[in-house]
Protein backbone atom coordinates (compact mmCIF):
# COMPACT_ATOMS: atom_id res chain seq x y z
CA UNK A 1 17.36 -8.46 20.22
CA UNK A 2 13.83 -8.16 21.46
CA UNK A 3 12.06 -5.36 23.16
CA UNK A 4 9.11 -5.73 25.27
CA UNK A 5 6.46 -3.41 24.21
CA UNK A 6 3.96 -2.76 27.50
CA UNK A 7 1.39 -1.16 24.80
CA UNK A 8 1.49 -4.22 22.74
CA UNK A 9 1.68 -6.88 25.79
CA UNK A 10 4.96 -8.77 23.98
CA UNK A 11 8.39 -8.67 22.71
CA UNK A 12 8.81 -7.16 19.27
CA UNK A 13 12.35 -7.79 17.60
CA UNK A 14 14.36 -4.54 16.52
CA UNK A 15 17.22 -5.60 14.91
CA UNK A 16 18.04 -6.70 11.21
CA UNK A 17 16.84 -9.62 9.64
CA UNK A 18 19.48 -11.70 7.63
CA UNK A 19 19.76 -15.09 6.79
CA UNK A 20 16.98 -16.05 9.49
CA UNK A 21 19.47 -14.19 12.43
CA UNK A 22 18.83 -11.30 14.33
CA UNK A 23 21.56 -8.56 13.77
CA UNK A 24 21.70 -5.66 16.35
CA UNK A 25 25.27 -4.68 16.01
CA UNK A 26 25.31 -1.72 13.25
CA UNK A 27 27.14 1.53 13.53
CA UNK A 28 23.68 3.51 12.96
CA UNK A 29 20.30 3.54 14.66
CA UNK A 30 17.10 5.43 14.33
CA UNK A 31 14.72 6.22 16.16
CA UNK A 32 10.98 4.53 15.92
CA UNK A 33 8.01 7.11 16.94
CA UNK A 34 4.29 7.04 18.36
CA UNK A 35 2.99 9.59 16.34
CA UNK A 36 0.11 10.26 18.75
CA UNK A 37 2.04 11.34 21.68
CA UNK A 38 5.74 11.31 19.57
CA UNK A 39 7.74 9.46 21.91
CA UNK A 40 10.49 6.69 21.20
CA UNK A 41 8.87 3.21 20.94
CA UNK A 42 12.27 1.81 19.98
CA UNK A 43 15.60 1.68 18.26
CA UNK A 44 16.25 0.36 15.33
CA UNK A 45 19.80 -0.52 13.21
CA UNK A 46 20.49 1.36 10.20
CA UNK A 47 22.08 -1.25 7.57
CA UNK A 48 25.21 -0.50 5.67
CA UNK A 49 25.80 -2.07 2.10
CA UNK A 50 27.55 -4.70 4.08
CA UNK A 51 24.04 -5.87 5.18
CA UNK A 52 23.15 -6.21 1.49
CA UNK A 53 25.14 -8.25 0.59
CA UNK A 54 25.27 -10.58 3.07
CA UNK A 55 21.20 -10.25 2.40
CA UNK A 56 21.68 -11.33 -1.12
CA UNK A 57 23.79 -14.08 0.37
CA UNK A 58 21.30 -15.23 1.86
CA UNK A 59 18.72 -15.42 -1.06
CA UNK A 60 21.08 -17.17 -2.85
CA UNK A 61 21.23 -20.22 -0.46
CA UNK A 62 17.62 -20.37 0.40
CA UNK A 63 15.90 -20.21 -3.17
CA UNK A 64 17.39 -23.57 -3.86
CA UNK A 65 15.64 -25.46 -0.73
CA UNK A 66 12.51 -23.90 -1.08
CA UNK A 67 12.20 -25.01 -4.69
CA UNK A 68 13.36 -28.82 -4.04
CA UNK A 69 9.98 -28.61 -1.52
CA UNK A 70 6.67 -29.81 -3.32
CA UNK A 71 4.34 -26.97 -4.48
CA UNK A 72 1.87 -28.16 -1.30
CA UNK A 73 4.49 -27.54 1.18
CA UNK A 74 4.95 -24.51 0.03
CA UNK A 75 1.71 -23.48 0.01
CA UNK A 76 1.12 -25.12 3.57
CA UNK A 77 3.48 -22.73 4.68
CA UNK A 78 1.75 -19.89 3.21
CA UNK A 79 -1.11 -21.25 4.38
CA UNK A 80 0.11 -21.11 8.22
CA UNK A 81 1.13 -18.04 7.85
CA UNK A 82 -2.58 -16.76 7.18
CA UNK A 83 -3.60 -18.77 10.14
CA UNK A 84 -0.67 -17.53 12.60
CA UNK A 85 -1.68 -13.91 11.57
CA UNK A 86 -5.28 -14.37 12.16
CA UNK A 87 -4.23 -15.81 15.82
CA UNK A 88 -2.14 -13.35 16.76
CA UNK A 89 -4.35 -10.23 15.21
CA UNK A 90 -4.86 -8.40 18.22
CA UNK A 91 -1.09 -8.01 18.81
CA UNK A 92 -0.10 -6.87 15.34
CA UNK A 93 -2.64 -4.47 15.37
CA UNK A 94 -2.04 -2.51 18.51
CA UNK A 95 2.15 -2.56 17.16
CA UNK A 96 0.42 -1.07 13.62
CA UNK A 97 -1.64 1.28 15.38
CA UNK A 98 1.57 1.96 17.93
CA UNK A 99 4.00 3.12 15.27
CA UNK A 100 1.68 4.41 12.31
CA UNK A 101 -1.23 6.10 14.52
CA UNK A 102 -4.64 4.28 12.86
CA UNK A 103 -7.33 3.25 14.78
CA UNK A 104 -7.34 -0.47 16.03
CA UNK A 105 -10.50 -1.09 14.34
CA UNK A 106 -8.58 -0.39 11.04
CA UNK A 107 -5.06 -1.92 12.58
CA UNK A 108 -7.44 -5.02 12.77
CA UNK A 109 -9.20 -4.73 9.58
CA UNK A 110 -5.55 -4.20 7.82
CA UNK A 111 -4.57 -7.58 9.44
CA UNK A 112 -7.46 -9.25 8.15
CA UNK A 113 -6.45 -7.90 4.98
CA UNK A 114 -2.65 -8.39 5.08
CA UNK A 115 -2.98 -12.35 6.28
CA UNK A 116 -5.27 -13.02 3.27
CA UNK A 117 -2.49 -12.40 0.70
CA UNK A 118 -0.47 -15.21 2.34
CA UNK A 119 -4.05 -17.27 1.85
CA UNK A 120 -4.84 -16.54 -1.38
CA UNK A 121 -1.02 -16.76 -2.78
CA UNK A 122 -1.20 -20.26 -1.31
CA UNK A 123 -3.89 -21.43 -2.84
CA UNK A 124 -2.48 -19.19 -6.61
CA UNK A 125 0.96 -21.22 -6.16
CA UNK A 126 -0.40 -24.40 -6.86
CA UNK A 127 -2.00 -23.34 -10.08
CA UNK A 128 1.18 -22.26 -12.14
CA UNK A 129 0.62 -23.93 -15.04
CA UNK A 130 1.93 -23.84 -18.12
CA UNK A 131 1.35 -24.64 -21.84
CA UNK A 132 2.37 -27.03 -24.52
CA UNK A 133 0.61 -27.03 -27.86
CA UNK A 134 1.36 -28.01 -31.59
CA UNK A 135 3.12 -25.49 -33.77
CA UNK A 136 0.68 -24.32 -36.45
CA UNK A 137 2.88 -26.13 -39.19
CA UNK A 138 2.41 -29.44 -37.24
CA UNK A 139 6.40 -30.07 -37.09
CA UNK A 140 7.26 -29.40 -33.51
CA UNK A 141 6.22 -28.84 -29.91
CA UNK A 142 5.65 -25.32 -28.44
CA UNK A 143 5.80 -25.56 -24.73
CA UNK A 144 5.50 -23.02 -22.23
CA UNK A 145 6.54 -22.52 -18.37
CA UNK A 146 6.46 -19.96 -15.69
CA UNK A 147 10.20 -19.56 -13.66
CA UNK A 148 10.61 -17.54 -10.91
CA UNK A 149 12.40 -14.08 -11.87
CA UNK A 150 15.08 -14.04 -9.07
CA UNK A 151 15.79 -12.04 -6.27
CA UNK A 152 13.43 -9.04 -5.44
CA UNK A 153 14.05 -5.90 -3.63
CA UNK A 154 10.92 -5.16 -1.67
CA UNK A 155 10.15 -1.09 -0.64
CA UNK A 156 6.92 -0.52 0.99
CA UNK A 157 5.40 2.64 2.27
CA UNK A 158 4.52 3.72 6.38
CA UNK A 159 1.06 4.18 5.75
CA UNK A 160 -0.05 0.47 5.86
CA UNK A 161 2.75 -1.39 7.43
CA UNK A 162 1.61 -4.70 7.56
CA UNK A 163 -0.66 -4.54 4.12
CA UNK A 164 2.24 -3.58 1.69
CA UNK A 165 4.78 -6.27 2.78
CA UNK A 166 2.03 -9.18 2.74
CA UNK A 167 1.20 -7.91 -0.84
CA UNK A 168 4.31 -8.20 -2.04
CA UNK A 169 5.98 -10.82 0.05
CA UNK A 170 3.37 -13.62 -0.60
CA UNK A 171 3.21 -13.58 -4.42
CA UNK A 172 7.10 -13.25 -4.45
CA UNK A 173 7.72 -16.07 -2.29
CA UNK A 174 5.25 -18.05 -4.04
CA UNK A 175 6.71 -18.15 -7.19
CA UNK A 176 10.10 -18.61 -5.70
CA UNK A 177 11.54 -16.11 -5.39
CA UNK A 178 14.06 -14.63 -2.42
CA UNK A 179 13.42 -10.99 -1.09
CA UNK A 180 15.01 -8.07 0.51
CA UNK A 181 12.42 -5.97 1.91
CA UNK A 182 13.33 -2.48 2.77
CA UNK A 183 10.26 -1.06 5.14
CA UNK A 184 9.85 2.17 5.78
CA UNK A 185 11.52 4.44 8.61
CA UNK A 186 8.28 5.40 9.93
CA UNK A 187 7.34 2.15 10.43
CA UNK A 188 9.74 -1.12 10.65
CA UNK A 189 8.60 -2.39 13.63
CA UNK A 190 5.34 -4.34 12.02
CA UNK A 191 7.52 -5.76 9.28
CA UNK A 192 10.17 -6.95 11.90
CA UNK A 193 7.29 -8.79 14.04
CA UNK A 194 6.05 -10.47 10.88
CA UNK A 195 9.71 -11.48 9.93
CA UNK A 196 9.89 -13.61 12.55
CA UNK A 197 6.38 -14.82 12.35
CA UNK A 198 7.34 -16.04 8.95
CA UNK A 199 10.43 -17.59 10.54
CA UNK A 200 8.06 -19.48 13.06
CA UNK A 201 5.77 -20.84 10.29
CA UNK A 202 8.32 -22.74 8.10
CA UNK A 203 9.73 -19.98 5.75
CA UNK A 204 13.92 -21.04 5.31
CA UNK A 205 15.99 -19.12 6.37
CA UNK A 206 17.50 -16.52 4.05
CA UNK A 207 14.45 -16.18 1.63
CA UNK A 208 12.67 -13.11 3.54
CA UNK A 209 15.49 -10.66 4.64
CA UNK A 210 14.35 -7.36 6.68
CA UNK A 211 16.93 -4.26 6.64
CA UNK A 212 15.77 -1.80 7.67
CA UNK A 213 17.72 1.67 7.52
CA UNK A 214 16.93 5.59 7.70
CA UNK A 215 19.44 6.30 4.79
CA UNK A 216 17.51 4.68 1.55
CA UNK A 217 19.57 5.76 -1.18
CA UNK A 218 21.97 3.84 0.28
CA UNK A 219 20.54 0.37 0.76
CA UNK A 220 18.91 0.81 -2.81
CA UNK A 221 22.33 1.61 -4.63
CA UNK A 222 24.29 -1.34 -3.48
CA UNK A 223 21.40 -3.97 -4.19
CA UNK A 224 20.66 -2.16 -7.50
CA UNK A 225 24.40 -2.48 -8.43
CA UNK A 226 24.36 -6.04 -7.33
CA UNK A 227 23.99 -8.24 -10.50
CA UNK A 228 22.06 -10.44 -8.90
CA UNK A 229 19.26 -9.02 -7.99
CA UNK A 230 16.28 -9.12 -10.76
CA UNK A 231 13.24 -7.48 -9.76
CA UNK A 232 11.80 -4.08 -8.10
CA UNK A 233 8.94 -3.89 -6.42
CA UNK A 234 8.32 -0.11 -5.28
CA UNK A 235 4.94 1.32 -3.53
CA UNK A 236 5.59 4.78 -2.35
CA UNK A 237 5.91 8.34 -4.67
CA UNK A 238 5.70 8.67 -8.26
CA UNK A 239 9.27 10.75 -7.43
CA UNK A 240 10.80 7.99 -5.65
CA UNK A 241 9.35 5.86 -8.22
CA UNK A 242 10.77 7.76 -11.31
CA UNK A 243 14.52 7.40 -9.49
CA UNK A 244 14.59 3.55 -9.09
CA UNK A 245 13.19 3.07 -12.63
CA UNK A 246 16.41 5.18 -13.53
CA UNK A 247 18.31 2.95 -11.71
CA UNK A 248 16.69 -0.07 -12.52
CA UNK A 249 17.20 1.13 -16.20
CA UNK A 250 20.82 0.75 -16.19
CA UNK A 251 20.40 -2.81 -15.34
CA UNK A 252 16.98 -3.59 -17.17
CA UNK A 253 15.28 -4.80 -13.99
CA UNK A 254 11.64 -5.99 -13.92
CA UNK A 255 9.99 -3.46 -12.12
CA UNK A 256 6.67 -3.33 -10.53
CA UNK A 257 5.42 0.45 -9.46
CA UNK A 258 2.50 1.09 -7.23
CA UNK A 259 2.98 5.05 -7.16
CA UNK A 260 1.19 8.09 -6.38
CA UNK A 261 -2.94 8.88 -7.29
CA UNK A 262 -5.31 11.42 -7.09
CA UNK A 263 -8.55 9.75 -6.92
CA UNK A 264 -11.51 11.50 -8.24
CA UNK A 265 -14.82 10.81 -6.90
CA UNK A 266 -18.21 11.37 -8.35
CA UNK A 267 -21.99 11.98 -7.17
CA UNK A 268 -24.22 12.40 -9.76
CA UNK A 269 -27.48 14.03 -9.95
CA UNK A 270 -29.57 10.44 -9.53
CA UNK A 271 -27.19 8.99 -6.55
CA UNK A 272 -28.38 7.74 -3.54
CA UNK A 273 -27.14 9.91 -0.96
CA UNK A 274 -26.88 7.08 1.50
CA UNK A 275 -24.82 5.45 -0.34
CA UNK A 276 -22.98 8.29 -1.89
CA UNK A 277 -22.35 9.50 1.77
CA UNK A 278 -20.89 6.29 2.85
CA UNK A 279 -18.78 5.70 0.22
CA UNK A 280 -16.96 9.00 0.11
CA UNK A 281 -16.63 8.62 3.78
CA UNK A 282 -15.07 5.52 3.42
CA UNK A 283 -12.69 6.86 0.39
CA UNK A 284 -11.97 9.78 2.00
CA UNK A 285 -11.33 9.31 5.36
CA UNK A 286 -9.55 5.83 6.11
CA UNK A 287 -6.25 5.67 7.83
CA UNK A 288 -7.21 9.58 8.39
CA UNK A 289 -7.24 10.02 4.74
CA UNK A 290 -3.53 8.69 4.60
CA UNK A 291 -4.07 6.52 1.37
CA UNK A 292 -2.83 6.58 -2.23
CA UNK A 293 -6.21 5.47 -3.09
CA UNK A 294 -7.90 7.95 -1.09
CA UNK A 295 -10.93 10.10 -2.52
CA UNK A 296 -8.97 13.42 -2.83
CA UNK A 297 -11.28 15.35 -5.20
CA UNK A 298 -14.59 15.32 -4.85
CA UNK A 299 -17.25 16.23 -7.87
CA UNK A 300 -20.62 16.75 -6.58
CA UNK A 301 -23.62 17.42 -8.86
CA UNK A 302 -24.94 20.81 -7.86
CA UNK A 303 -28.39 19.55 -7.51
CA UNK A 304 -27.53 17.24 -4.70
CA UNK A 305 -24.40 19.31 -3.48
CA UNK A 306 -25.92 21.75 -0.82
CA UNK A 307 -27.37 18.24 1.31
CA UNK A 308 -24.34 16.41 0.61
CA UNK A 309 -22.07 18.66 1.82
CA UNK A 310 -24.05 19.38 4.98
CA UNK A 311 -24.64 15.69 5.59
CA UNK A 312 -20.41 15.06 5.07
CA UNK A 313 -20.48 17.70 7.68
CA UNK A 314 -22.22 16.08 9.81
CA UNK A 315 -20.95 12.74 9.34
CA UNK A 316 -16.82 14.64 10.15
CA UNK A 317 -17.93 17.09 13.41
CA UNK A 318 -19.05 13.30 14.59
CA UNK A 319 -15.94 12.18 15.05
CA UNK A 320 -14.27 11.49 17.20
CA UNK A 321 -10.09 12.45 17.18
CA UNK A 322 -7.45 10.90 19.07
CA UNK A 323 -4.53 8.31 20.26
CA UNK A 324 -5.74 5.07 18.13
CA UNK A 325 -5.10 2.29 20.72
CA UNK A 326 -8.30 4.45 22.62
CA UNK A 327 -11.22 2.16 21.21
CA UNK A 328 -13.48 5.00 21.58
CA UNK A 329 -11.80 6.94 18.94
CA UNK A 330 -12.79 7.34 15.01
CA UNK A 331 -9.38 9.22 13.57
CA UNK A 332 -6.40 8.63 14.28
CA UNK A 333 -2.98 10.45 14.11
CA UNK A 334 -1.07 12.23 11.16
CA UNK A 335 2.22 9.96 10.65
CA UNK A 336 4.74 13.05 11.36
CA UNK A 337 5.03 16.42 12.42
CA UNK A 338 6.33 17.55 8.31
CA UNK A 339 2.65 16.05 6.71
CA UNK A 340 0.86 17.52 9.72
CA UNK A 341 2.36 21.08 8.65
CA UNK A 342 1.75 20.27 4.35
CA UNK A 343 -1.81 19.69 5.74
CA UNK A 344 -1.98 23.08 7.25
CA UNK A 345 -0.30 24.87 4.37
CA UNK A 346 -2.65 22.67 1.75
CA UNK A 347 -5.82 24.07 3.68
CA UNK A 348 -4.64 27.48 3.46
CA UNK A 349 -3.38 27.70 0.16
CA UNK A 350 -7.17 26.33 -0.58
CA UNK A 351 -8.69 29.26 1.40
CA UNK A 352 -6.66 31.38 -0.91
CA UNK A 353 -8.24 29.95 -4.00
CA UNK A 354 -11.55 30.75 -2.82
CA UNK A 355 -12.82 27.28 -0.89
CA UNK A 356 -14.45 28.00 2.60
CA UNK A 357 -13.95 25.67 5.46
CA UNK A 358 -17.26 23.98 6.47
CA UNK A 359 -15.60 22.14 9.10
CA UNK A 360 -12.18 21.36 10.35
CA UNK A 361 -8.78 22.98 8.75
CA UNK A 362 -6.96 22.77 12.21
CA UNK A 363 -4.71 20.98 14.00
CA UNK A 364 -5.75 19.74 17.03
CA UNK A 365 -4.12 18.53 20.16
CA UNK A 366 -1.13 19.86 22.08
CA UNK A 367 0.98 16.64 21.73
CA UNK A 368 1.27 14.29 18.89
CA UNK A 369 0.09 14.97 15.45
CA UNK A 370 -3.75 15.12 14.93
CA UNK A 371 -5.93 17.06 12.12
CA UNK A 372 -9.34 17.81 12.27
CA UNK A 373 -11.06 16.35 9.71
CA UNK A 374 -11.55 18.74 7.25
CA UNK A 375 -14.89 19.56 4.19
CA UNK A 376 -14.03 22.69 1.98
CA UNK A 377 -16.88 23.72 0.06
CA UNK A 378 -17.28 26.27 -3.03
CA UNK A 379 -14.16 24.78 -4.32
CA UNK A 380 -13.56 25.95 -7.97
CA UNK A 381 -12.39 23.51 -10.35
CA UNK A 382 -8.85 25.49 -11.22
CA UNK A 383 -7.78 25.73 -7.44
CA UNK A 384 -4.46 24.28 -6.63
CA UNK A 385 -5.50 21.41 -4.40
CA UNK A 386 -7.09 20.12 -7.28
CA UNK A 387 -3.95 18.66 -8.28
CA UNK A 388 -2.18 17.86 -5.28
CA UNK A 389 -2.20 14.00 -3.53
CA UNK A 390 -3.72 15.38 -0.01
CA UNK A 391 -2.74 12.67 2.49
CA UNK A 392 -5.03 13.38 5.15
CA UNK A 393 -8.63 13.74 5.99
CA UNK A 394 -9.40 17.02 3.62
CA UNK A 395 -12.26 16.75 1.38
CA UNK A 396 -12.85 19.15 -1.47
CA UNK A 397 -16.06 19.56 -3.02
CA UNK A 398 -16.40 21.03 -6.48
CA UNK A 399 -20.03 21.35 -7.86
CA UNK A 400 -20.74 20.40 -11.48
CA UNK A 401 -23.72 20.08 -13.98
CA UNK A 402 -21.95 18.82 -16.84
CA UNK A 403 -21.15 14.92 -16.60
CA UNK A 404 -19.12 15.37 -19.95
CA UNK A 405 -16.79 18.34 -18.54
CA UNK A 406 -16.18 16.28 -14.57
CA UNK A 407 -14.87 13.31 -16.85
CA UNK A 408 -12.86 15.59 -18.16
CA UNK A 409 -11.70 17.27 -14.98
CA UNK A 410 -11.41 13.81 -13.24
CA UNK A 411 -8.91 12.79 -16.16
CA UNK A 412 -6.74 16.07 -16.06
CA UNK A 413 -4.01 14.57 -14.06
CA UNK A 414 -1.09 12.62 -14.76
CA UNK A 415 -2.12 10.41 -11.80
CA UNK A 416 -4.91 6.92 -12.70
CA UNK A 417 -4.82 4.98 -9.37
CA UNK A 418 -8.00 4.47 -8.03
CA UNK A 419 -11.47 6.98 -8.98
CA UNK A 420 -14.89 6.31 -7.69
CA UNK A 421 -18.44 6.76 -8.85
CA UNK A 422 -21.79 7.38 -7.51
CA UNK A 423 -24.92 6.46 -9.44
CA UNK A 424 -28.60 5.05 -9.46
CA UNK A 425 -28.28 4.13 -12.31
CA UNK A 426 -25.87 1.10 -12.47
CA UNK A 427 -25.28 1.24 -16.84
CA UNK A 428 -24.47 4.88 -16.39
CA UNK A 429 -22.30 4.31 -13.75
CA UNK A 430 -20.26 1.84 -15.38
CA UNK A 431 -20.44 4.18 -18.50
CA UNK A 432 -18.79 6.98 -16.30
CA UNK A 433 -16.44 4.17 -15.20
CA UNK A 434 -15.17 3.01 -18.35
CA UNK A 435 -13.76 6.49 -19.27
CA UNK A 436 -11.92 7.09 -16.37
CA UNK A 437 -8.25 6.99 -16.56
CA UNK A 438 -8.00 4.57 -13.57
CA UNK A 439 -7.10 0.83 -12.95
CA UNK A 440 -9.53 0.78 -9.48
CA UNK A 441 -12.79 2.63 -9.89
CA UNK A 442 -15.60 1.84 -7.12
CA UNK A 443 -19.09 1.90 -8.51
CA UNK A 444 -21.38 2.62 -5.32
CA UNK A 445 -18.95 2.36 -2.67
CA UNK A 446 -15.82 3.42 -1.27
CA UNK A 447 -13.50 0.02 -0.15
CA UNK A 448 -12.59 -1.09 -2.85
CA UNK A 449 -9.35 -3.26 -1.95
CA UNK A 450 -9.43 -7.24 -2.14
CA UNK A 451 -6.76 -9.58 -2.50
CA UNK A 452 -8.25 -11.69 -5.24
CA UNK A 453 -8.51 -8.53 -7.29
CA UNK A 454 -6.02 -6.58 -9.26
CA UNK A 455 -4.21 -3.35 -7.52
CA UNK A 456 -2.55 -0.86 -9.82
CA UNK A 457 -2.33 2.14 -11.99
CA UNK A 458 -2.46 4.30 -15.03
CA UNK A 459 -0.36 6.93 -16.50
CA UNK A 460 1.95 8.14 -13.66
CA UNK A 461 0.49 6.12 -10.86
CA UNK A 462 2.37 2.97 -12.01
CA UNK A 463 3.52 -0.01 -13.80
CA UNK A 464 2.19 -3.54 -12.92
CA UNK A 465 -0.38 -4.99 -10.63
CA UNK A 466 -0.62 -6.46 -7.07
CA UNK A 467 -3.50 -8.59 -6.14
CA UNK A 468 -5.47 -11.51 -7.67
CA UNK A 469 -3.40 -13.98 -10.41
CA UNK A 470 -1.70 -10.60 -11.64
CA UNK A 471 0.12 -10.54 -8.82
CA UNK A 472 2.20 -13.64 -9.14
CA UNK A 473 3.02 -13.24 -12.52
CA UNK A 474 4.93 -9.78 -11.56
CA UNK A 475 7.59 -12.62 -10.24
CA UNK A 476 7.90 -14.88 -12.78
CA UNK A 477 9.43 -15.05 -16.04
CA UNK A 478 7.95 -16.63 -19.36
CA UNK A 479 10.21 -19.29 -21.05
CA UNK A 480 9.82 -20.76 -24.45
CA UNK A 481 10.82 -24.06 -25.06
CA UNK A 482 10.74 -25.29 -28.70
CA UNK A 483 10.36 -28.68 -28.82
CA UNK A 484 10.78 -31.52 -31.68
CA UNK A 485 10.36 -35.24 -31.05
């Protein structure tokens, strides 16, 4: 079934997505919210375990046709998928900026983002190679190939709802491989609209199921327990994260986790302010600070910290708050009213520890779910939102002097997402860099995301990487063939 969306100018789809049908019949539904004025944009099914298997089904059937089609029409496909996103851009970013709240200036810049994937992966699938060399004792043939490691289960997170399904969706289908995505609550309805966009440019049907559902544990338990699925592909909490390697333990899946971070960033002494300024702007405060790679700590040498703090002020009581689809406006919403209330009680609990509030620390807004962005200064390095993954626009500053002791402090977490770095001088930059427990670290700036590079984590933030030629191999399997002749 399809619902016309006035905000959006066009009908979106809202039911399940199964073996290239629409299915609107289920027992449960959920509702879909604007979180800037928190009324019902739509309706969604909640699958049962039913829908899994039938989604499995599906994979099953499809994986076979795809593969008998040439690596270039498979790529083409990709390929028009890229090209449909691109032409449609304006309408998948006003139904991202609809159901998750970010400005459309982001909601566009996410599509731009999201389609490349599709692009890139297109261009990645048709340079699978392999190996095949001579044994070192000269007697037989060692040859090497790259298969496609089965059916994936696909869980992405609300915060960018068209960015985390592309990432995953494009490399998986690339190397071959079916997928059930599970999108989030929050946001299904992007997912949905790009389900059928796939549908549109050539993608069988059965390979890219949608089911979406406001019960989980559910969904995940009968796929996990369903032999034939092979692979994991998570992005949301280090919790969640811990409970589906569990499960995928039992059953030795291949996992890839893209989980929680608490991204340190640093100004030293010799930084260009300019720069510096930018880029923690940037880190800090896009999609309102809703990021995993967000700048949540931020180490400022005290020798440049009174005129960076009081330029971040500046650069925060500029902007300005409100309903994203308004072009005018800089921030938009929180995604619900429960982070809206942790950002309240994180602020506080701050205040307790001894920060002071330079600007911000409210809500604002009678209706929908808005937060002020937010600079707490004379933060000590011990206080408790030091070690907390703030998903909003809350910056801490914590002044240092000793470059030796804020490596240490940036390291004292069992997060090692992203971390960023602010230098004149490149070489000690890149110094700093190198001993940061992170897999992203920004040198002298704050957007640090590309599709040709490599996305992922240390320590607790993860296992695996998204992005670049990394991201492919996630979905295929190495095979061995010994060889005599």
């Amino acid at each position: 079934m399809n619902l016309y969306i006035e905000e959006v100018g066009k009908n979106v789809p809202v039911g399940l997505f199964v073996n290239g049908q629409w299915i609107t019949g289920a027992d449960k539904q959920f509702d879909v919210l604007n979180p800037a004025t928190e009324q019902v944009i739509a309706t969604v099914p909640s699958c049962t375990s039913e829908h899994a298997t039938m989604a499995m089904n599906a994979c099953d059937r499809a994986v076979p046709e795809w593969l008998s089609r040439t690596p270039r029409e498979r790529s083409e496909v990709l390929r028009a998928i890229f090209d449909t996103m691109q032409n449609e851009k304006e309408v998948i970013a006003r139904l991202i900026t609809l159901e998750e709240g970010k400005t459309l200036k982001e909601s566009s810049g996410e599509v731009d983002y999201a389609s490349e994937f599709f692009r890139w992966y297109g261009e990645e699938s048709l340079r699978l190679g392999g190996e095949m060399r001579q044994s070192p004792s000269g007697k037989h043939t060692i040859v090497v190939t790259h298969q496609p490691v089965g059916t994936a289960l696909l869980i992405t997170p609300w915060n960018f709802p068209a960015a985390m399904i592309t990432r995953k969706i494009a490399p998986a289908i690339a190397a071959g491989c079916g997928v059930v995505v599970k999108p989030p609550k929050e946001t299904p309805l992007t997912s949905l609209y790009l389900a059928e966009l796939m549908q549109r440019c050539g993608v069988p049907d059965g390979l890219v199921n949608v089911l979406t559902t406001d019960d989980a544990g559910t969904l995940t338990e009968a796929l996990t327990n369903d032999p034939r699925l092979r692979k994991i592909s998570f992005t949301g909490s280090t919790g969640v994260g811990r409970l589906l390697l569990g499960k995928a333990a039992d059953r030795v899946l291949n996992t890839s986790m893209e989980l929680g971070g608490n991204g340190p960033l640093i100004v030293c002494d010799d930084a260009d302010i300019d720069t510096a300024i930018e880029g923690a702007f940037v880190a800090k405060m896009r999609n309102a600070g809703e990021s995993c790679i967000a700048a949540n700590r931020l180490y400022v040498h005290d020798s440049v910290y009174d005129e960076f703090c009081d330029r971040l002020v500046a650069r925060f009581e500029a902007l300005k708050v409100g309903n994203g689809l308004d072009p005018a406006v800089d921030v938009g919403s929180i995604i619900s009213r429960k982070e809206l209330d942790k950002l309240e009680a994180i602020v506080g609990e701050a205040v307790e520890d001894g920060a002071t509030i330079a600007t911000g620390g409210t809500t604002l807004h009678e209706k929908g779910f808005f937060f002020a962005p937010t600079v707490l200064r004379d933060v000590e390095p011990g206080a408790r939102i030091l070690d907390k993954e703030v998903f909003g626009p809350i910056a801490p500053l914590v002044r240092f002097n000793d470059v030796e002791a804020v490596i240490r402090q940036a390291n004292d977490t069992p997060y090692g997402l992203a971390a960023y770095v602010f230098s004149g001088d490149v070489g000690n930059a890149m110094k700093i860099a190198e001993r940061l427990n992170a897999g992203i670290v920004g040198v002298n700036r704050g957007f640090v995301s590309d599709p040709a590079a490599p996305f992922g984590g240390m320590k607790e933030s993860g296992i695996g990487r998204e992005g670049a030629q990394d991201g492919i191999k996630e979905f295929l399997e190495t095979q061995y063939i010994a060889t005599s002749w």
